[in-house]
C-alpha atoms as a PDB file:
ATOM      1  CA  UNK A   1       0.000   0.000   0.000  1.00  0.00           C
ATOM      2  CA  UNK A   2       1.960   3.418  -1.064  1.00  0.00           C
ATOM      3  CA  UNK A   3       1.984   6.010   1.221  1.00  0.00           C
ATOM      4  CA  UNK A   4      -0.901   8.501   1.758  1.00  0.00           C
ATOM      5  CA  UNK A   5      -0.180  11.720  -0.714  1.00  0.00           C
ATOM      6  CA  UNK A   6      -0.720  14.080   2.631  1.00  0.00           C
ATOM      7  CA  UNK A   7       1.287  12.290   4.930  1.00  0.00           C
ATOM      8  CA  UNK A   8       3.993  12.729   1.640  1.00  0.00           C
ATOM      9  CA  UNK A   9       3.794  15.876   1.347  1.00  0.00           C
ATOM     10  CA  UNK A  10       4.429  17.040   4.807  1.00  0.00           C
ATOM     11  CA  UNK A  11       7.583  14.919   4.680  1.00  0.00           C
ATOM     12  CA  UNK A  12       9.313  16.361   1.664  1.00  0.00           C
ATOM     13  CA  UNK A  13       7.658  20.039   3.065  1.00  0.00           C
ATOM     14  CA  UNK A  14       9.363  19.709   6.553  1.00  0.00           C
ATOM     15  CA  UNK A  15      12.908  18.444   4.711  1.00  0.00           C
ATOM     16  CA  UNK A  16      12.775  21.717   2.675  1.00  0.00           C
ATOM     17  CA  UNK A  17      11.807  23.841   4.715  1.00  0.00           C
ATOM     18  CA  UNK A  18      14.391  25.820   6.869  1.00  0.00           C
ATOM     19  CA  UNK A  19      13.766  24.237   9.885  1.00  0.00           C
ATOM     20  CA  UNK A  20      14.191  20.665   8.728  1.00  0.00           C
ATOM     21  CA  UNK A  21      17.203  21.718   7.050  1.00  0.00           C
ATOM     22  CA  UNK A  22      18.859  23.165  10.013  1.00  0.00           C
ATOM     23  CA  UNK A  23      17.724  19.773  12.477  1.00  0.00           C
ATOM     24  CA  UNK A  24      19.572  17.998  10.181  1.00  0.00           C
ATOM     25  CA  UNK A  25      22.947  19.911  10.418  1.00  0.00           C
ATOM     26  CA  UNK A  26      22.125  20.002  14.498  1.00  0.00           C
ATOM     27  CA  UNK A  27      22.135  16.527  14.183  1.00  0.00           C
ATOM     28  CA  UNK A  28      25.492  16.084  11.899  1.00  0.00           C
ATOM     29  CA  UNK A  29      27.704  18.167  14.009  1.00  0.00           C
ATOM     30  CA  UNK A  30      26.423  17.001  16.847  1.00  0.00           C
ATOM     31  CA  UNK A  31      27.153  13.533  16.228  1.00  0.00           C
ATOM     32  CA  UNK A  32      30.296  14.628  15.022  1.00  0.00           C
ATOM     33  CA  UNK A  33      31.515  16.277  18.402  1.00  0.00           C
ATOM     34  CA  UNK A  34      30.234  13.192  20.567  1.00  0.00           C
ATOM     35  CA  UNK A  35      31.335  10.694  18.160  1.00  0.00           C
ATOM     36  CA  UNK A  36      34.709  12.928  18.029  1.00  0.00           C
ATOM     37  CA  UNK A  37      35.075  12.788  21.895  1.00  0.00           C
ATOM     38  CA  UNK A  38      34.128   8.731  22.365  1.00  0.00           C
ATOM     39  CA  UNK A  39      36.292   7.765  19.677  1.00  0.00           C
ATOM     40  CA  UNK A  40      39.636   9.125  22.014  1.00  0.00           C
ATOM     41  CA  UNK A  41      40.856   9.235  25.569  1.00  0.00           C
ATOM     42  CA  UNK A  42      38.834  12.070  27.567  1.00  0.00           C
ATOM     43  CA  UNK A  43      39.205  13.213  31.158  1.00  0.00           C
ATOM     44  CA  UNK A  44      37.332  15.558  33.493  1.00  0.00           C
ATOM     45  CA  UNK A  45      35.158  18.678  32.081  1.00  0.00           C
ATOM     46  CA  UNK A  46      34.973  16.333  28.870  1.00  0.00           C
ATOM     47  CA  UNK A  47      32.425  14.412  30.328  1.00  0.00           C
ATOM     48  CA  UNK A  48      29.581  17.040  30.610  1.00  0.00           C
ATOM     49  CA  UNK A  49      31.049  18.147  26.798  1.00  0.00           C
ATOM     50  CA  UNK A  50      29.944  14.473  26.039  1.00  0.00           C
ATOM     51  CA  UNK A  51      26.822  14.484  28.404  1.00  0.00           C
ATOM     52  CA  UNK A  52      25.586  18.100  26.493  1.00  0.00           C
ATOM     53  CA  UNK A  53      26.616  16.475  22.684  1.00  0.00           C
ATOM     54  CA  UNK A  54      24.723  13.510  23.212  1.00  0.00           C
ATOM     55  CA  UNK A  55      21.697  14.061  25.261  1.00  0.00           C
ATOM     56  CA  UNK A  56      20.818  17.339  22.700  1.00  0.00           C
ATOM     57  CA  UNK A  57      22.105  14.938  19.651  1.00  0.00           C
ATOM     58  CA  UNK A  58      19.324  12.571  20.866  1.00  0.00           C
ATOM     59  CA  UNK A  59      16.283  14.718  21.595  1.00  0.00           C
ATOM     60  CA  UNK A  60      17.099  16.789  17.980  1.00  0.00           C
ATOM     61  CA  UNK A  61      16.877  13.190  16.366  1.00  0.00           C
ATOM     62  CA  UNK A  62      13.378  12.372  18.389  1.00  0.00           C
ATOM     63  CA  UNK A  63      11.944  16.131  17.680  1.00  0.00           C
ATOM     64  CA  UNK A  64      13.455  15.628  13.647  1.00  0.00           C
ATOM     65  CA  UNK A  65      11.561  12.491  13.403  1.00  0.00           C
ATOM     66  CA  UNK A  66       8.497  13.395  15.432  1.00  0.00           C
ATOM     67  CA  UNK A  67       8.423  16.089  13.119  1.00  0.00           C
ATOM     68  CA  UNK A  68       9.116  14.430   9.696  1.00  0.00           C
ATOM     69  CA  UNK A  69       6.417  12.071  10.318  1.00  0.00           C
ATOM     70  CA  UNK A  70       3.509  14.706  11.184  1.00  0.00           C
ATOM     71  CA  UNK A  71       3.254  12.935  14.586  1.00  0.00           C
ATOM     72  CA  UNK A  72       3.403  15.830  17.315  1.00  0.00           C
ATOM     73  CA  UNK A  73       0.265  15.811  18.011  1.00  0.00           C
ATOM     74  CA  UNK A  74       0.827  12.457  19.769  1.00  0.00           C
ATOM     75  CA  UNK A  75       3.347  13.220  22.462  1.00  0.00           C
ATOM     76  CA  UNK A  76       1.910  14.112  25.904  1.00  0.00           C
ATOM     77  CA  UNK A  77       1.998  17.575  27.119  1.00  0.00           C
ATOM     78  CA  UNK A  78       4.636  19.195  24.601  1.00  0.00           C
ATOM     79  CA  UNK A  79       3.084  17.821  21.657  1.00  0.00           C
ATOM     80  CA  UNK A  80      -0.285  19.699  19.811  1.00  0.00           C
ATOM     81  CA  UNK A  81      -0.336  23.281  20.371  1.00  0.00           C
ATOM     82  CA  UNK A  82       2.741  23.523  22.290  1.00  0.00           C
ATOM     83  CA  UNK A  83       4.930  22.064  19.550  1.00  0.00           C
ATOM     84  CA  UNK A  84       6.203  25.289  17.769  1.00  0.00           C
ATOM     85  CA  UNK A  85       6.922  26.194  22.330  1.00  0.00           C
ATOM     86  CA  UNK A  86       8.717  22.859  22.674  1.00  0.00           C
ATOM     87  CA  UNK A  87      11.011  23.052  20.027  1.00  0.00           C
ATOM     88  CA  UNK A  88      12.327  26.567  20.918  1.00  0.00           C
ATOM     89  CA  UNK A  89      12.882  25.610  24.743  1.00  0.00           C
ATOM     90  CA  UNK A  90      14.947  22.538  23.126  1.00  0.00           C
ATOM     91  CA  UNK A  91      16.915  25.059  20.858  1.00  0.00           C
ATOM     92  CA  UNK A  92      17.550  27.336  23.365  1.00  0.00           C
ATOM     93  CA  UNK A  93      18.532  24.931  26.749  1.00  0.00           C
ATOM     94  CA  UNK A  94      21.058  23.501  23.586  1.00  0.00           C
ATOM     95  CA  UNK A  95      22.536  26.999  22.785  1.00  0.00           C
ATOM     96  CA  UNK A  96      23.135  27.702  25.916  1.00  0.00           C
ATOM     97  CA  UNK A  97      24.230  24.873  27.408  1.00  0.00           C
ATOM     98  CA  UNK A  98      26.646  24.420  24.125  1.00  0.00           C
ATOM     99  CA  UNK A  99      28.387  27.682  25.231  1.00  0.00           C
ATOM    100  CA  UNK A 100      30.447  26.243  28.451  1.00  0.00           C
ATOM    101  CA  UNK A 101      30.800  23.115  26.374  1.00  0.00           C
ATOM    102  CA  UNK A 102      32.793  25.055  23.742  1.00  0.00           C
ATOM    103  CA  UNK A 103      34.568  27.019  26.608  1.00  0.00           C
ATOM    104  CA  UNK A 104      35.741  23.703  28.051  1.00  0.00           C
ATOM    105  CA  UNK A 105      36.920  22.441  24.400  1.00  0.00           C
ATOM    106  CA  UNK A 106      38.785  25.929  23.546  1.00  0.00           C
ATOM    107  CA  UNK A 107      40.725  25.290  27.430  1.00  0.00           C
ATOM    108  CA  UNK A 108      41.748  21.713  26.402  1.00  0.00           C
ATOM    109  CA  UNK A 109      42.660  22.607  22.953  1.00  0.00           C
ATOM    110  CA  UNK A 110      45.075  25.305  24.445  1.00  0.00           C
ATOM    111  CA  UNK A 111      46.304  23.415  27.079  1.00  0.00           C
ATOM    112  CA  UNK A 112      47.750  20.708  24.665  1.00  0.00           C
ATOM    113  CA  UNK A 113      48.853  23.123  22.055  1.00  0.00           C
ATOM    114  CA  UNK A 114      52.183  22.088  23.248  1.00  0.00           C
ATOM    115  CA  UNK A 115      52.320  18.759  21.530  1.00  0.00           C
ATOM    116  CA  UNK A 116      51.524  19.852  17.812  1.00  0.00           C
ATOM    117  CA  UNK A 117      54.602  20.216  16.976  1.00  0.00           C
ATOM    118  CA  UNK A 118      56.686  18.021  14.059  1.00  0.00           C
ATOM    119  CA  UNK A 119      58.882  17.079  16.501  1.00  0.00           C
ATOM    120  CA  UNK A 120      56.272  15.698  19.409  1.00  0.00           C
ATOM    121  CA  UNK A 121      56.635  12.096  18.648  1.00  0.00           C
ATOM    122  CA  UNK A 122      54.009  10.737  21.596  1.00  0.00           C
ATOM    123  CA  UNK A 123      50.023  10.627  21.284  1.00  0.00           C
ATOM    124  CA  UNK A 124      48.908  14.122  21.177  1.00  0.00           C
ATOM    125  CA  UNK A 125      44.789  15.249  21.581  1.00  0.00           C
ATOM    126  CA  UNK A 126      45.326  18.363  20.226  1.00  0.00           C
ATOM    127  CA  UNK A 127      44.088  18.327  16.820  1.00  0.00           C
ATOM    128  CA  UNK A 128      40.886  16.246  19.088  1.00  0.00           C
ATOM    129  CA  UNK A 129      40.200  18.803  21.018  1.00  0.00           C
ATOM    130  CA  UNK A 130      40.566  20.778  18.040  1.00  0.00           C
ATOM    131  CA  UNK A 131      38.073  19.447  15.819  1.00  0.00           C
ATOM    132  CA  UNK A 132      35.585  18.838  18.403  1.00  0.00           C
ATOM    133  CA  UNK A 133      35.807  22.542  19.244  1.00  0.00           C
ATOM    134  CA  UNK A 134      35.084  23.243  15.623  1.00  0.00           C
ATOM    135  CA  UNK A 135      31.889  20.877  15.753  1.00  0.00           C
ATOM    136  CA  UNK A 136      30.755  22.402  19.301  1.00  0.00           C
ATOM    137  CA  UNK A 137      31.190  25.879  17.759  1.00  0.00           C
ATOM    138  CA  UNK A 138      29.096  25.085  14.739  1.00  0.00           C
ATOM    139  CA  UNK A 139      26.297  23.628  16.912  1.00  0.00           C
ATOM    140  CA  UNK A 140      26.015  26.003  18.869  1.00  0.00           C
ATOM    141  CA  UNK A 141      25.391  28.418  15.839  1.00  0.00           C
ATOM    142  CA  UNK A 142      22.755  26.421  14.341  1.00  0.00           C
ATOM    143  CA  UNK A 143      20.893  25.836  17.625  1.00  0.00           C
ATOM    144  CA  UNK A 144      21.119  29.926  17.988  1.00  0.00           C
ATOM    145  CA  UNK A 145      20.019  30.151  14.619  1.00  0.00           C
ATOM    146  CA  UNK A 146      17.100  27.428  15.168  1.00  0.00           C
ATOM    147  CA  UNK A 147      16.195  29.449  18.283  1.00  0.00           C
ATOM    148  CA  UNK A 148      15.784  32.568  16.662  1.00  0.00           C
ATOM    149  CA  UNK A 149      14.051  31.563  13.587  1.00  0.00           C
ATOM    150  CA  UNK A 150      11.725  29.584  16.069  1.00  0.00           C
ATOM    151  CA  UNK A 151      11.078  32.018  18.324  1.00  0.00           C
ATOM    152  CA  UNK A 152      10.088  34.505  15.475  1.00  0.00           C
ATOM    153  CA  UNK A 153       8.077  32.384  14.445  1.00  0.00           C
ATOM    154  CA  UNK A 154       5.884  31.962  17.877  1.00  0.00           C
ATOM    155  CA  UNK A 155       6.207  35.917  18.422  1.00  0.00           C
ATOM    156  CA  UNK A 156       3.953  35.804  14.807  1.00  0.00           C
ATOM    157  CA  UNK A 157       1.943  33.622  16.193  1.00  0.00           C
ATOM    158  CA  UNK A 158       2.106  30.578  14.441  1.00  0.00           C
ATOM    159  CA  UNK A 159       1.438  27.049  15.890  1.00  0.00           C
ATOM    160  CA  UNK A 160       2.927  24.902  13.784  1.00  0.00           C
ATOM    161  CA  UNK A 161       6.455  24.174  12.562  1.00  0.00           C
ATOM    162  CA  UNK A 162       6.539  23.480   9.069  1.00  0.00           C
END
């Protein structure tokens, strides 16, 4: 049975559509800055880095696909109505709790800018700590962005995402 031509349309609508275009980035550099972290040795502050990258990577992926499939009207107390409200609380607890995430990359980053030199021969994070700056600074951007273009869109007085 194909699918029905409404339930369609609001899938390719929400994937054009700024906002859908803009979860998805949230979603790529977040992954990349968690999967960035895992993938090495980490120690101390890195852990809430990797607490914030996941735990926001995760809800954006549940709100994205909530969203994509037209199904918001199912979830219990932040769904309906208080969608459009949901999403910008999301996007703004994630910009701001990005900020002291990238503050704690740009320290470690600095504080083994030591080793990334030609001649360091041992294991060096730096160019870790480095990139996964560079993915928590572009996050943070697009969940700014998100929150602004969301909350614009409630001060209009719109309801719905898409």
């Amino acid at each position: 049975m194909p699918p029905q031509p409404e339930v369609n349309k609001h899938f390719w609508d929400f994937l054009k559509s700024l906002l859908g275009i803009i979860r998805i980035l949230q979603i790529i550099f977040g992954a990349g800055l968690w999967v960035t972290i895992a993938a090495n040795k980490y120690e101390g502050a890195i852990h809430f880095v990797l607490f914030v990258a996941v735990l926001f990577w995760l809800l954006t992926l549940t709100a994205f696909f909530i969203t994509l499939l037209d199904k918001q009207d199912l979830v219990p107390v932040l769904g309906g109505d208080r969608w459009l409200l949901s999403n910008l609380v999301h996007d703004v607890a994630a910009a701001v709790l990005y900020l002291p995430a990238i503050g704690v990359m740009i320290y470690k980053t600095e504080r083994y800018e030591y080793c990334n030199l030609e001649q360091y021969k041992h294991h060096c994070l730096y160019k870790v700590y480095l990139a996964a700056a560079v993915f928590a600074c572009l996050g943070a951007v697009v969940y700014l962005v998100s929150s602004v273009y969301v909350g614009c869109r409630k001060c209009r007085g719109e309801q719905t995402v898409v």
